[in-house]
N, C-alpha and C. Protein backbone atom coordinates (compact mmCIF):
# COMPACT_ATOMS: atom_id res chain seq x y z
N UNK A 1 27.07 -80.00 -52.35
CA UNK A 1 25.97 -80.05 -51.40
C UNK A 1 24.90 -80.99 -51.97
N UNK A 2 24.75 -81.64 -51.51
CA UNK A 2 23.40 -82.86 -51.61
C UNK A 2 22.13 -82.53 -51.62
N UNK A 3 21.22 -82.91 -51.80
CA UNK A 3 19.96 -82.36 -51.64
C UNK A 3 19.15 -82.43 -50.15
N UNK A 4 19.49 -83.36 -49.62
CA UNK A 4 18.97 -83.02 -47.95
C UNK A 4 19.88 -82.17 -47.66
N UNK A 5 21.06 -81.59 -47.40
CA UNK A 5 21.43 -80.76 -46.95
C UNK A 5 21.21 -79.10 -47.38
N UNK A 6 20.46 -79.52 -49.31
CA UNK A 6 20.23 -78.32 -49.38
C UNK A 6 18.74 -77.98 -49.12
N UNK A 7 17.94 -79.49 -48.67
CA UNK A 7 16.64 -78.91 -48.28
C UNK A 7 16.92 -78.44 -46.59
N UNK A 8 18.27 -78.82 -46.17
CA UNK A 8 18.02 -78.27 -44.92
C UNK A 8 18.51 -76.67 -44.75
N UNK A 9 19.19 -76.55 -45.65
CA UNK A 9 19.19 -74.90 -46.03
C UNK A 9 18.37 -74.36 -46.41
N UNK A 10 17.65 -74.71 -46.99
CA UNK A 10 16.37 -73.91 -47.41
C UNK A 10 15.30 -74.19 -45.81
N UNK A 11 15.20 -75.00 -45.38
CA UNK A 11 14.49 -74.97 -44.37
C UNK A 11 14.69 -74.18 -43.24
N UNK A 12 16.23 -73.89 -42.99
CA UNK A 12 16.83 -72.66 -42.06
C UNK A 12 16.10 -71.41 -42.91
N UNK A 13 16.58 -71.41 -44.13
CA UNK A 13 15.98 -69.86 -44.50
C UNK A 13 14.69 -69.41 -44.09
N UNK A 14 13.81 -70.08 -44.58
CA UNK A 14 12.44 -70.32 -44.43
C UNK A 14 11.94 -70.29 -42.66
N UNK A 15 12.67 -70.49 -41.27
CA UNK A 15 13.10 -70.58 -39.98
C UNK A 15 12.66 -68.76 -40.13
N UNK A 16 14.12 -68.44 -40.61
CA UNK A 16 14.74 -67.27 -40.09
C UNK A 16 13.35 -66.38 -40.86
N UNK A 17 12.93 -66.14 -42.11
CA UNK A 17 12.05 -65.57 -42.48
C UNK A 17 10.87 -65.51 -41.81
N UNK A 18 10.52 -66.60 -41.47
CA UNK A 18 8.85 -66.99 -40.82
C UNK A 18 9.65 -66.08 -39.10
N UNK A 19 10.98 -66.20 -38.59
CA UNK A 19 10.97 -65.25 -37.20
C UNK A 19 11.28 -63.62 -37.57
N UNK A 20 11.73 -63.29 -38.87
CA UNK A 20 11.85 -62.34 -38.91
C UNK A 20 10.63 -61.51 -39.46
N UNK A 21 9.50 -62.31 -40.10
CA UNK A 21 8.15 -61.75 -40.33
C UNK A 21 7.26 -61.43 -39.14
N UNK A 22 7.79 -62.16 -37.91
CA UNK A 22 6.87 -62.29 -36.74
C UNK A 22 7.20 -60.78 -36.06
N UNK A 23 8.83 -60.87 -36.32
CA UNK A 23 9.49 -59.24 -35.82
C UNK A 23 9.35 -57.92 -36.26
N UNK A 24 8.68 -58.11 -37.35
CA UNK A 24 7.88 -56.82 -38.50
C UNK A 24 7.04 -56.49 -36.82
N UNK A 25 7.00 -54.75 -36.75
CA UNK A 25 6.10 -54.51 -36.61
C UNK A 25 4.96 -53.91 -37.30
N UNK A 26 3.81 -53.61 -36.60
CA UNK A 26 2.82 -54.07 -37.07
C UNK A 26 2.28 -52.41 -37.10
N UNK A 27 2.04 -52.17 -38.31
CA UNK A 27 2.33 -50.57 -38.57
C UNK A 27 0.84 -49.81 -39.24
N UNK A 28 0.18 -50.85 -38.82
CA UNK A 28 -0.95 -50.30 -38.87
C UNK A 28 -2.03 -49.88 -37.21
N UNK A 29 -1.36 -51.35 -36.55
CA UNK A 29 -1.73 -51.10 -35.39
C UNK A 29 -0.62 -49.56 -34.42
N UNK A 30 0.49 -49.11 -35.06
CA UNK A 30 0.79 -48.29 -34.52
C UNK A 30 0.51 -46.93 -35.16
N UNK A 31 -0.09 -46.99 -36.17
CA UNK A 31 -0.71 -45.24 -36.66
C UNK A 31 -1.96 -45.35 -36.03
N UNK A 32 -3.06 -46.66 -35.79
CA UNK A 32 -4.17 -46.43 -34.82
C UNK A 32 -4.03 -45.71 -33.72
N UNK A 33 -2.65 -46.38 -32.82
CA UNK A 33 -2.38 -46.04 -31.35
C UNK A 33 -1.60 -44.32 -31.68
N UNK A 34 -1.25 -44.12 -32.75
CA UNK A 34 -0.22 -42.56 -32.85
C UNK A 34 -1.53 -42.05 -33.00
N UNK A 35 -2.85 -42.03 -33.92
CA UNK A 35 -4.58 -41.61 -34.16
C UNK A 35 -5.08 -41.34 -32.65
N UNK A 36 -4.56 -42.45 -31.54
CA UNK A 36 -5.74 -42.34 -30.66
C UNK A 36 -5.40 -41.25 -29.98
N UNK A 37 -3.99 -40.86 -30.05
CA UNK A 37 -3.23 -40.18 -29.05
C UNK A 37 -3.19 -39.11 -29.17
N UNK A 38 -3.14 -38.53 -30.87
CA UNK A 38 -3.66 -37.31 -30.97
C UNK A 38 -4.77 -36.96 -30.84
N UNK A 39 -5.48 -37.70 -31.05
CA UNK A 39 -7.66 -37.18 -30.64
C UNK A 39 -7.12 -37.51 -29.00
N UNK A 40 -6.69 -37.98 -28.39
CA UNK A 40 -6.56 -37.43 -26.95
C UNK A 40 -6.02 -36.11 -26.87
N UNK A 41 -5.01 -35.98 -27.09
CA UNK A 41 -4.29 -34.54 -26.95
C UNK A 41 -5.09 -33.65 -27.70
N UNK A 42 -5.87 -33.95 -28.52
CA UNK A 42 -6.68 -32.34 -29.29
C UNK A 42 -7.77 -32.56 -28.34
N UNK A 43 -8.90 -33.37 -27.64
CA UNK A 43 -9.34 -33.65 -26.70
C UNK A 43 -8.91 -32.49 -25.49
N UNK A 44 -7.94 -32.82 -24.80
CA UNK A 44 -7.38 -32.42 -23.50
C UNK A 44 -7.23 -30.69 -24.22
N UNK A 45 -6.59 -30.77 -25.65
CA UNK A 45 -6.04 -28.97 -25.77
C UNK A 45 -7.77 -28.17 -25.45
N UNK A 46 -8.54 -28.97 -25.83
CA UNK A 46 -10.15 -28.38 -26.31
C UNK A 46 -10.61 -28.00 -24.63
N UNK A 47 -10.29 -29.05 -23.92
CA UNK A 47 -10.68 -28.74 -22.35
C UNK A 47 -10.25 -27.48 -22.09
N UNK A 48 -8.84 -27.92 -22.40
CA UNK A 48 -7.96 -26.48 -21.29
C UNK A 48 -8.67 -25.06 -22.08
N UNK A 49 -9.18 -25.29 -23.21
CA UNK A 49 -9.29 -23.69 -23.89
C UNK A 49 -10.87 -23.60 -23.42
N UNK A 50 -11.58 -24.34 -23.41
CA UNK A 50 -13.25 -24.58 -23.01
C UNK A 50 -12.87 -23.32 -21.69
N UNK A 51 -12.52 -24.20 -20.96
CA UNK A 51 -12.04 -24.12 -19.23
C UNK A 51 -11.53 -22.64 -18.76
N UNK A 52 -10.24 -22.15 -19.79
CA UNK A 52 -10.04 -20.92 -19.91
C UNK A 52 -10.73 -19.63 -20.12
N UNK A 53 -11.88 -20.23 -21.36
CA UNK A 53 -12.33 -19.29 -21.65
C UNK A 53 -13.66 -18.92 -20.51
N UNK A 54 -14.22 -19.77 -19.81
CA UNK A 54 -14.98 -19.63 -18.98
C UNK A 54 -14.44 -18.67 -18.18
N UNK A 55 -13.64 -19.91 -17.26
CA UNK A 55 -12.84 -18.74 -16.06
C UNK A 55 -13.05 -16.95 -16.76
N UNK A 56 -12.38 -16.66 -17.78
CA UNK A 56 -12.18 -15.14 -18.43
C UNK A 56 -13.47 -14.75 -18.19
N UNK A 57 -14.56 -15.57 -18.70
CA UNK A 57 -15.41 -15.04 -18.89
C UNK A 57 -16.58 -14.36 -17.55
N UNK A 58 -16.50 -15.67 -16.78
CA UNK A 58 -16.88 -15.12 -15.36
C UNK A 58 -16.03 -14.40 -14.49
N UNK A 59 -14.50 -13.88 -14.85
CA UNK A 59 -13.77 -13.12 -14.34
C UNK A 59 -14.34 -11.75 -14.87
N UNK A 60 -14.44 -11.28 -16.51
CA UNK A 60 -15.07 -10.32 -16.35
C UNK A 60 -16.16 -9.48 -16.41
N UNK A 61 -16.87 -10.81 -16.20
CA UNK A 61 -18.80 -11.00 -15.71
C UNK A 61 -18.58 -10.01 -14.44
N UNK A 62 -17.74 -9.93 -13.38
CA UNK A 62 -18.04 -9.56 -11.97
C UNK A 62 -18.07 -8.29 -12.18
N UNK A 63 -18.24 -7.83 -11.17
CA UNK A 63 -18.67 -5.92 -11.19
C UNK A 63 -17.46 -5.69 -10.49
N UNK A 64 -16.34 -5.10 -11.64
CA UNK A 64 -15.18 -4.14 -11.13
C UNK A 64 -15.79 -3.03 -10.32
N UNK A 65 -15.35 -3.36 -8.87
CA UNK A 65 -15.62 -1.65 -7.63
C UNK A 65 -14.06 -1.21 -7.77
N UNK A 66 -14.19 0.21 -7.84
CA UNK A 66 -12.72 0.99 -7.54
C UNK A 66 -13.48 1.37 -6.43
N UNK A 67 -12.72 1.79 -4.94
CA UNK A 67 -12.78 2.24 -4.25
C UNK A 67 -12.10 3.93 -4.75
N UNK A 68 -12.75 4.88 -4.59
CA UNK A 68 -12.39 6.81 -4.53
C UNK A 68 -12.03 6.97 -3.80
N UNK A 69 -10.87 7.11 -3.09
CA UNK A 69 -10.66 8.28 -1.68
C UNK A 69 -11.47 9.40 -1.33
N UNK A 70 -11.64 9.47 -0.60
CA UNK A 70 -12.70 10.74 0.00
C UNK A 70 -11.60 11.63 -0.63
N UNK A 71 -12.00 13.66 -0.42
CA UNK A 71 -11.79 14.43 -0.55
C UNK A 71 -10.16 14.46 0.56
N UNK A 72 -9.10 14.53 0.58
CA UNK A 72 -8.23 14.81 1.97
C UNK A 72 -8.31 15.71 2.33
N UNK A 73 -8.20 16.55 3.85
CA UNK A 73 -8.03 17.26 4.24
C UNK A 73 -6.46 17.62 4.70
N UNK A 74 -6.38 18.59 3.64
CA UNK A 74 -5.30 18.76 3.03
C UNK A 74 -4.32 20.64 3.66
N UNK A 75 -3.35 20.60 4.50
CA UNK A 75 -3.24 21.78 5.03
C UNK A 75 -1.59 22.19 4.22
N UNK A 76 -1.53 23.57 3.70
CA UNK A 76 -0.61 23.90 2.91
C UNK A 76 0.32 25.38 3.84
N UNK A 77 1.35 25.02 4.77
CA UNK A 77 1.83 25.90 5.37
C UNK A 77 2.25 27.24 4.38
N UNK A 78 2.09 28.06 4.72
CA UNK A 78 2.42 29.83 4.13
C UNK A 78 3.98 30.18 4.30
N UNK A 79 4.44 29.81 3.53
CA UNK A 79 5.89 30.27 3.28
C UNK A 79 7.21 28.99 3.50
N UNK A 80 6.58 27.83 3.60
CA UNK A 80 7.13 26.63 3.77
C UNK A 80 6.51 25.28 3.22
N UNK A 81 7.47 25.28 2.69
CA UNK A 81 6.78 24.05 1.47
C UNK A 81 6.36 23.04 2.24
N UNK A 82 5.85 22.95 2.99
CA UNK A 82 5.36 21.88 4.10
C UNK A 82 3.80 21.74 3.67
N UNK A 83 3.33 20.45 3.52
CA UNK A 83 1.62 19.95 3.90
C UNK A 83 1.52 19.00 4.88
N UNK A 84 0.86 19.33 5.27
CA UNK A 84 -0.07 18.38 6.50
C UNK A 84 -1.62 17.68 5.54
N UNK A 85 -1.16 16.67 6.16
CA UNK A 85 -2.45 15.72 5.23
C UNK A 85 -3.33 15.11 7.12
N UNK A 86 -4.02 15.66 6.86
CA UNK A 86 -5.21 15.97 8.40
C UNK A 86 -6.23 13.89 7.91
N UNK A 87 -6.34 13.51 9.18
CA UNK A 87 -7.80 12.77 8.78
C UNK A 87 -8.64 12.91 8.75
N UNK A 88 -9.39 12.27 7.87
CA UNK A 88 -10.83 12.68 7.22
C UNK A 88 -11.32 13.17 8.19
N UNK A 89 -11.82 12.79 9.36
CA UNK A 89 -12.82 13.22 10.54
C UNK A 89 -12.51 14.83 11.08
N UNK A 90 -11.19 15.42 10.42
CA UNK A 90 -10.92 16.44 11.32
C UNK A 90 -11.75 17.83 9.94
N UNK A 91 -12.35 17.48 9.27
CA UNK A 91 -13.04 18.51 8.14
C UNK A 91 -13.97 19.27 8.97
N UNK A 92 -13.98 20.46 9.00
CA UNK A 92 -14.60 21.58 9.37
C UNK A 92 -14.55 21.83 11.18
N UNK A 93 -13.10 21.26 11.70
CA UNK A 93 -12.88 21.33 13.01
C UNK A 93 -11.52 21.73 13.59
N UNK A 94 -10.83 21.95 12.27
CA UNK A 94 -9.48 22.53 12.89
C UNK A 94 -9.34 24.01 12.13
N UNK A 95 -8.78 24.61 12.30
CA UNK A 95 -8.06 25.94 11.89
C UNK A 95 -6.84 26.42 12.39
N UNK A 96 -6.08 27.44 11.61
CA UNK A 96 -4.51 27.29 11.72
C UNK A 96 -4.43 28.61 11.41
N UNK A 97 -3.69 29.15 12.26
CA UNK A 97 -3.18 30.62 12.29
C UNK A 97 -1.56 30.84 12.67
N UNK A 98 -1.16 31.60 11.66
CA UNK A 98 0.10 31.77 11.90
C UNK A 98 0.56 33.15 12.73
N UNK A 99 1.80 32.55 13.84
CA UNK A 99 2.56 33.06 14.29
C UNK A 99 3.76 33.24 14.90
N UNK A 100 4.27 35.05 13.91
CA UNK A 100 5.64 34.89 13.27
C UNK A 100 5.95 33.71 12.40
N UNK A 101 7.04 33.18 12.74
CA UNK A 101 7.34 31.51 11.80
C UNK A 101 6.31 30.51 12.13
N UNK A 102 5.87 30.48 13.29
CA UNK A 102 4.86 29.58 13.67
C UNK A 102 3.31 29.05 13.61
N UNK A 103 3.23 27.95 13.38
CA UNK A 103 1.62 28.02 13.02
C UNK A 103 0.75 26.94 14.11
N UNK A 104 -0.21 27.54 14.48
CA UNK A 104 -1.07 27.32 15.86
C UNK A 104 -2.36 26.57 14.80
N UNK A 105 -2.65 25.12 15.09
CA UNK A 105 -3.45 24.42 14.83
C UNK A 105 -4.21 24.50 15.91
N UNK A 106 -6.14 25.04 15.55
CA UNK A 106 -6.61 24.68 17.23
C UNK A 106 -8.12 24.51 16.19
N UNK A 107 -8.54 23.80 17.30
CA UNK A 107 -10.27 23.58 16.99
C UNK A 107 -11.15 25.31 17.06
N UNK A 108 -11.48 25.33 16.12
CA UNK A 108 -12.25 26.59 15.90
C UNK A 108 -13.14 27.16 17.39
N UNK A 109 -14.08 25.42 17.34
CA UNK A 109 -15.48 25.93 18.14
C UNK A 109 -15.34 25.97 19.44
N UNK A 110 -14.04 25.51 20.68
CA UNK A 110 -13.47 25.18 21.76
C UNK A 110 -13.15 26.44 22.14
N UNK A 111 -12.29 27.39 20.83
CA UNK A 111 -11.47 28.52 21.23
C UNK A 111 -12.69 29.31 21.18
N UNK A 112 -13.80 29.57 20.52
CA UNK A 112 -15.11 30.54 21.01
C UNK A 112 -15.72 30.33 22.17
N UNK A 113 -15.83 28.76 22.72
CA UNK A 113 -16.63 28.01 23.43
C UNK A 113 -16.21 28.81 24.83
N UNK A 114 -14.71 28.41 24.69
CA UNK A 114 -13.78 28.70 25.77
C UNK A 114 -14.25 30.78 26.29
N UNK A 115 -13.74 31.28 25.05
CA UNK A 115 -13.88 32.83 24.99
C UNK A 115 -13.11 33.54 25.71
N UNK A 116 -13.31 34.54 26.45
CA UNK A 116 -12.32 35.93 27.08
C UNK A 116 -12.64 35.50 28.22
N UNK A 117 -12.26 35.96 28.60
CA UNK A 117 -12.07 35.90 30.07
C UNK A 117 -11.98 34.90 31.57
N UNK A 118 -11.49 34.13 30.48
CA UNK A 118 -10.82 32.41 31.35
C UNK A 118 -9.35 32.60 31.24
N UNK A 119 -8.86 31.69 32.20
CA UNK A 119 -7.49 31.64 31.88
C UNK A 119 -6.58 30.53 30.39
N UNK A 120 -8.05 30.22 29.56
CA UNK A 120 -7.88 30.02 28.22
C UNK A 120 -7.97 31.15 27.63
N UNK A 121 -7.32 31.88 26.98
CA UNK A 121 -7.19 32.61 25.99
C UNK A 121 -7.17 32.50 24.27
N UNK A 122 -6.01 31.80 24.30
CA UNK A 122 -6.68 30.53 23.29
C UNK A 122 -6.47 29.29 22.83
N UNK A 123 -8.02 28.88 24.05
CA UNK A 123 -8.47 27.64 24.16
C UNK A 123 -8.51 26.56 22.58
N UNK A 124 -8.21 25.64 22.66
CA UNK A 124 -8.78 24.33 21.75
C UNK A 124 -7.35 24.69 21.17
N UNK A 125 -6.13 24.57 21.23
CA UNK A 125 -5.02 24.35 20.99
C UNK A 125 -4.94 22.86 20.74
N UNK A 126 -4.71 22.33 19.51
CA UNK A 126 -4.33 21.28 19.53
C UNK A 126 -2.98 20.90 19.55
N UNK A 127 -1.65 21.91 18.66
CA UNK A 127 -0.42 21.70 18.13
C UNK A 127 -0.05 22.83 17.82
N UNK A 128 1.03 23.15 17.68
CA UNK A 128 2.24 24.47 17.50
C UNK A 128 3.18 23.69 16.38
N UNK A 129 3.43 23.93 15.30
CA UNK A 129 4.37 23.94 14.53
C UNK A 129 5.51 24.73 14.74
N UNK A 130 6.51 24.59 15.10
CA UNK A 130 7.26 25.58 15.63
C UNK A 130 8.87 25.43 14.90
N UNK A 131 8.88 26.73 14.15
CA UNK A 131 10.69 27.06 13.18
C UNK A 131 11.55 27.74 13.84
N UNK A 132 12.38 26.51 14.18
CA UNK A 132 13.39 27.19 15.57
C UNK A 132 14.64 27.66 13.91
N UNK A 133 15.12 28.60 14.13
CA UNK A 133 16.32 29.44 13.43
C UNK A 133 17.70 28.76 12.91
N UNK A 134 17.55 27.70 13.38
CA UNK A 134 18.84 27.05 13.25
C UNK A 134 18.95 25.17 12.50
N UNK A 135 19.73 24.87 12.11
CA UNK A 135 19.65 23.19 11.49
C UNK A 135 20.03 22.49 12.82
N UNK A 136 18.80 21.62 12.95
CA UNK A 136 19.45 20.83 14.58
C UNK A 136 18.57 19.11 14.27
N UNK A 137 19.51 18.41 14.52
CA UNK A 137 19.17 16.80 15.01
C UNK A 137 18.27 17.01 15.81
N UNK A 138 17.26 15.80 15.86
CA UNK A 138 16.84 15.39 17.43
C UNK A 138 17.44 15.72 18.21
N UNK A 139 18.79 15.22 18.32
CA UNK A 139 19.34 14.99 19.29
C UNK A 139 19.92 16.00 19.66
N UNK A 140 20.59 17.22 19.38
CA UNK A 140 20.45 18.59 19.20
C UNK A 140 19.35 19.09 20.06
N UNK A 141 18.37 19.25 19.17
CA UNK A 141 17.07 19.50 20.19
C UNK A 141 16.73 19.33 21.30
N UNK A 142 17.19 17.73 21.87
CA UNK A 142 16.48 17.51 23.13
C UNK A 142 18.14 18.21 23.74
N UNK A 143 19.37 18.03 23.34
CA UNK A 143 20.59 18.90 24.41
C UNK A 143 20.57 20.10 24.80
N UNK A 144 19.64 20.97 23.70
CA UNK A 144 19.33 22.58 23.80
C UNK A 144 18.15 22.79 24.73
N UNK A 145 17.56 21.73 25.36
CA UNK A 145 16.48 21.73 26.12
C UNK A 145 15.07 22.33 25.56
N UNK A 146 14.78 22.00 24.51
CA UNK A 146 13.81 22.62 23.68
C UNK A 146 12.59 21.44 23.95
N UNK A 147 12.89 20.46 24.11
CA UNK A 147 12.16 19.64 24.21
C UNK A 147 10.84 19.85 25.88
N UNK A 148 10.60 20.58 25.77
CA UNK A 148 10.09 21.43 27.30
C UNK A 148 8.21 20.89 26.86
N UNK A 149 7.86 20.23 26.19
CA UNK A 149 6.78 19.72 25.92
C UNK A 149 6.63 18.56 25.32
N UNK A 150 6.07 17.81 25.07
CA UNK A 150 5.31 16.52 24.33
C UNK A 150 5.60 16.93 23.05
N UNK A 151 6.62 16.21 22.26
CA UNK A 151 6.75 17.23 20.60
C UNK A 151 7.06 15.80 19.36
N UNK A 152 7.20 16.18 18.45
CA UNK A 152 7.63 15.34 17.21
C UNK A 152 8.40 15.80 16.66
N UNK A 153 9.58 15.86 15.95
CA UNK A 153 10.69 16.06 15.77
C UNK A 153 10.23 15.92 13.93
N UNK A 154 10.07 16.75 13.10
CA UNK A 154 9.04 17.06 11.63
C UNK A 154 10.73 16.89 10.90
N UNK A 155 11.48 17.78 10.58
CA UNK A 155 12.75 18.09 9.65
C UNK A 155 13.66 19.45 9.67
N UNK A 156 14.45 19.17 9.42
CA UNK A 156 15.67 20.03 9.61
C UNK A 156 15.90 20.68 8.21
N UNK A 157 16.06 21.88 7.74
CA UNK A 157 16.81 22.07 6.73
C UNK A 157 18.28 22.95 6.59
N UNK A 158 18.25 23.17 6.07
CA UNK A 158 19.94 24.08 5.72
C UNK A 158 20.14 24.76 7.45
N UNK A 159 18.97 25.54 7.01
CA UNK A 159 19.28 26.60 8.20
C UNK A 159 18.07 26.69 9.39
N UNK A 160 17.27 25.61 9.22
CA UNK A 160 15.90 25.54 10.08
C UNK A 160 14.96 24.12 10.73
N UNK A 161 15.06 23.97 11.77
CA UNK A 161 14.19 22.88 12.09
C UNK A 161 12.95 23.02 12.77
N UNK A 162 12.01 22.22 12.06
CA UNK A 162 10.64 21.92 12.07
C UNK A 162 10.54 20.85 13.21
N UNK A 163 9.38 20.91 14.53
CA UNK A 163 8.93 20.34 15.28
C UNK A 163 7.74 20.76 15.81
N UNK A 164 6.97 19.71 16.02
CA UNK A 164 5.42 20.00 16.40
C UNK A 164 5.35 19.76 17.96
N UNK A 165 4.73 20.60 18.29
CA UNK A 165 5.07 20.62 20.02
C UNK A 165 3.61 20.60 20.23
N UNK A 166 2.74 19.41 21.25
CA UNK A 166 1.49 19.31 21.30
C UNK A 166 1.29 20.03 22.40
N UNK A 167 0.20 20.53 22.68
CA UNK A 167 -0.32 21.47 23.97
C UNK A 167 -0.13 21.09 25.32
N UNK A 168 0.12 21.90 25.79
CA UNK A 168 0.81 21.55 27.59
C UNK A 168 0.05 21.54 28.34
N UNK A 169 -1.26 21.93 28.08
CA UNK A 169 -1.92 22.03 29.51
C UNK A 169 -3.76 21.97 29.05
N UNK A 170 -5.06 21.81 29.25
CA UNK A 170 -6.06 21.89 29.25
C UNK A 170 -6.64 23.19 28.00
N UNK A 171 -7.46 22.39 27.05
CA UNK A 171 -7.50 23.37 26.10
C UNK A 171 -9.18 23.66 25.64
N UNK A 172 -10.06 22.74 27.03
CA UNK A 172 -10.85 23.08 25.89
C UNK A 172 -11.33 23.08 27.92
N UNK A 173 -13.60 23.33 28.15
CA UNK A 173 -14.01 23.54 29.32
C UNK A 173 -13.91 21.78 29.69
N UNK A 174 -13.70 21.73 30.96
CA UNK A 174 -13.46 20.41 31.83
C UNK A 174 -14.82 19.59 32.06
N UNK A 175 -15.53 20.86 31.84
CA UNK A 175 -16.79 20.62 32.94
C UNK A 175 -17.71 19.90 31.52
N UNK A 176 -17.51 20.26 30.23
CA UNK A 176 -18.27 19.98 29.10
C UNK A 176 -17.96 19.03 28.34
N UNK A 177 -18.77 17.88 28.61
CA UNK A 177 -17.94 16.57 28.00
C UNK A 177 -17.79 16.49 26.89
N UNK A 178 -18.76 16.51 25.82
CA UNK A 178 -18.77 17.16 24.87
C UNK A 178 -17.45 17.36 23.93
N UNK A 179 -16.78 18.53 24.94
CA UNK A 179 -15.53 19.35 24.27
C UNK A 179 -14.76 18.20 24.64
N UNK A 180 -14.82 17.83 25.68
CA UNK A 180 -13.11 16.56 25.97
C UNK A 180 -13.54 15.86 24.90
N UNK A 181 -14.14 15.37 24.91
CA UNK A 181 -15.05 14.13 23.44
C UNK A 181 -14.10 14.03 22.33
N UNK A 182 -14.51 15.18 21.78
CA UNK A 182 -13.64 15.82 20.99
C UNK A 182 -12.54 15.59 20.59
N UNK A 183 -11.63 16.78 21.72
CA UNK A 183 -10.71 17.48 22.00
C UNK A 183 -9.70 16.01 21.97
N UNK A 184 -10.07 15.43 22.51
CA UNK A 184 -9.24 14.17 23.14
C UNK A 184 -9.21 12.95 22.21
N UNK A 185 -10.39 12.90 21.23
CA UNK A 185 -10.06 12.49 20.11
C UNK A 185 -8.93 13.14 18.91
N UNK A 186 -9.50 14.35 19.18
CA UNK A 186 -8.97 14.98 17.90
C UNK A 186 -7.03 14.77 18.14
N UNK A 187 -7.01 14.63 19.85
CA UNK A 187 -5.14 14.42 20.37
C UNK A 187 -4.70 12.97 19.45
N UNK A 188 -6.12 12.29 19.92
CA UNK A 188 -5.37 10.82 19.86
C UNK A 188 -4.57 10.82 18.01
N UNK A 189 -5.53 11.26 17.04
CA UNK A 189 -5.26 11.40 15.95
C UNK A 189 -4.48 11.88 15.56
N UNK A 190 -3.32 12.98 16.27
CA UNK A 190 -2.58 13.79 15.62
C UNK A 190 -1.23 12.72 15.07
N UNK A 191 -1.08 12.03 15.64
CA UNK A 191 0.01 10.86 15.28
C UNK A 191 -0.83 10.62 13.81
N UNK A 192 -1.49 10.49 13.35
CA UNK A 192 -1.85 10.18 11.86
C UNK A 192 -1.45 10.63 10.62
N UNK A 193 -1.37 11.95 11.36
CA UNK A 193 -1.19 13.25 10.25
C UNK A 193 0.08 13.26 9.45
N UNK A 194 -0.29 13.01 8.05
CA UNK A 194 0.95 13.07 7.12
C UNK A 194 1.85 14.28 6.82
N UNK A 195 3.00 14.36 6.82
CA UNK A 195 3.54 15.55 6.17
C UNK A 195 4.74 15.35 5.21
N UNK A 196 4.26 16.21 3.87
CA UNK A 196 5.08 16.26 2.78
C UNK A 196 5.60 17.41 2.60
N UNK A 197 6.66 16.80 2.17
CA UNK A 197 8.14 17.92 1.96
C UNK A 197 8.55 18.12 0.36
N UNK A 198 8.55 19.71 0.23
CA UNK A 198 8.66 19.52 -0.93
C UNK A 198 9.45 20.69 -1.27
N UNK A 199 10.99 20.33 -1.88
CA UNK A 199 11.73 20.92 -2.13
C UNK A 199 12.06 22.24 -0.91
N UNK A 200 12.05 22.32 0.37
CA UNK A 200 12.08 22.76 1.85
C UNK A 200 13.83 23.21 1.14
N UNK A 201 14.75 22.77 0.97
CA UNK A 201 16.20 23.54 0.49
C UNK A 201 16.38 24.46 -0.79
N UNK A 202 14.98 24.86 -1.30
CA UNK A 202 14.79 26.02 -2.01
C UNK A 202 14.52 27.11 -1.09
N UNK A 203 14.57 27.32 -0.22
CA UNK A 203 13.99 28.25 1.14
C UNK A 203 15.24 29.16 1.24
């Protein structure tokens, strides 16, 4: 090899070095840009926890209300694990007397109002709970023709079915609006009335 040819080898080398120095990257400018990126991201983490902790904080700034249920008016049948859960409005206006198996729900002050010697006897009848002797379907019920009033069909057990049969005829004075007021509220409500069963096949 001659000497121009070996200055032209050396001049390739010297080529390839000066393009392969240009191809270095540049590794200072990329720990700046990896620097900026984490003070962004510790930045952004600092927001979201700022941000969080607020929200918490005016979440439990507010005044927790529990709403209490009123007192229920709460009815516990005598010899049948049955309750009637009454609405609030009906407190100090119904009363319940049993007879035989059956129990006669009526407005207290209607059945005095009413008194002796009308052809109410006893007036302010709202409902009859009534324990027919035997286990019967609805559908049972209405074939035996029992269904002879406006009724609700309550539960059946082993040997007994429960149905509420609402009053057939005028229960409180006509003439006293007052009592229809009432009376005719106190009807509309009876569809409200809860009833719980509780263990009824221990009987």
């Amino acid at each position: 090899m001659n000497q121009k040819q070996l200055a032209e080898h050396i001049g390739n080398i010297e080529d390839r070095l000066v393009q392969q120095a240009e191809q270095i990257p540049d590794y200072a400018a990329l720990r700046r840009g990896r620097r900026r990126r984490q003070l962004l991201a510790m930045a952004a983490a600092l927001v979201l926890m700022v941000t969080s902790f607020s929200a918490g904080a005016i979440a439990f700034a507010r005044e927790i209300v529990v709403k209490v249920p009123m007192e229920q008016e709460i009815l516990m049948l005598e010899g049948v694990n049955l309750t009637l859960i009454f609405p609030d409005s009906w407190a100090g206006q119904y009363a319940v007397e049993k007879n035989g198996q059956n129990y006669v729900v009526y407005n207290p002050k209607m059945r005095e109002a009413v008194g002796e010697g009308t052809y109410l006897l006893d007036g302010g009848v709202l409902f009859t709970i009534v324990c027919y002797e035997e286990a019967m379907t609805e559908g049972q019920f209405i074939e035996n023709g029992l269904d002879f009033t406006a009724y609700r069909y309550l539960l059946a057990t082993s040997d007994r079915t429960y149905v509420l049969h609402y009053a057939s005829d005028v229960q409180y004075d006509p003439e006293d609006e007052e009592q229809k007021s009432t009376y005719q509220k106190m009807m509309s409500e009876i569809k409200d009335i809860q009833f719980v069963v509780d263990n009824l096949w221990e009987e």
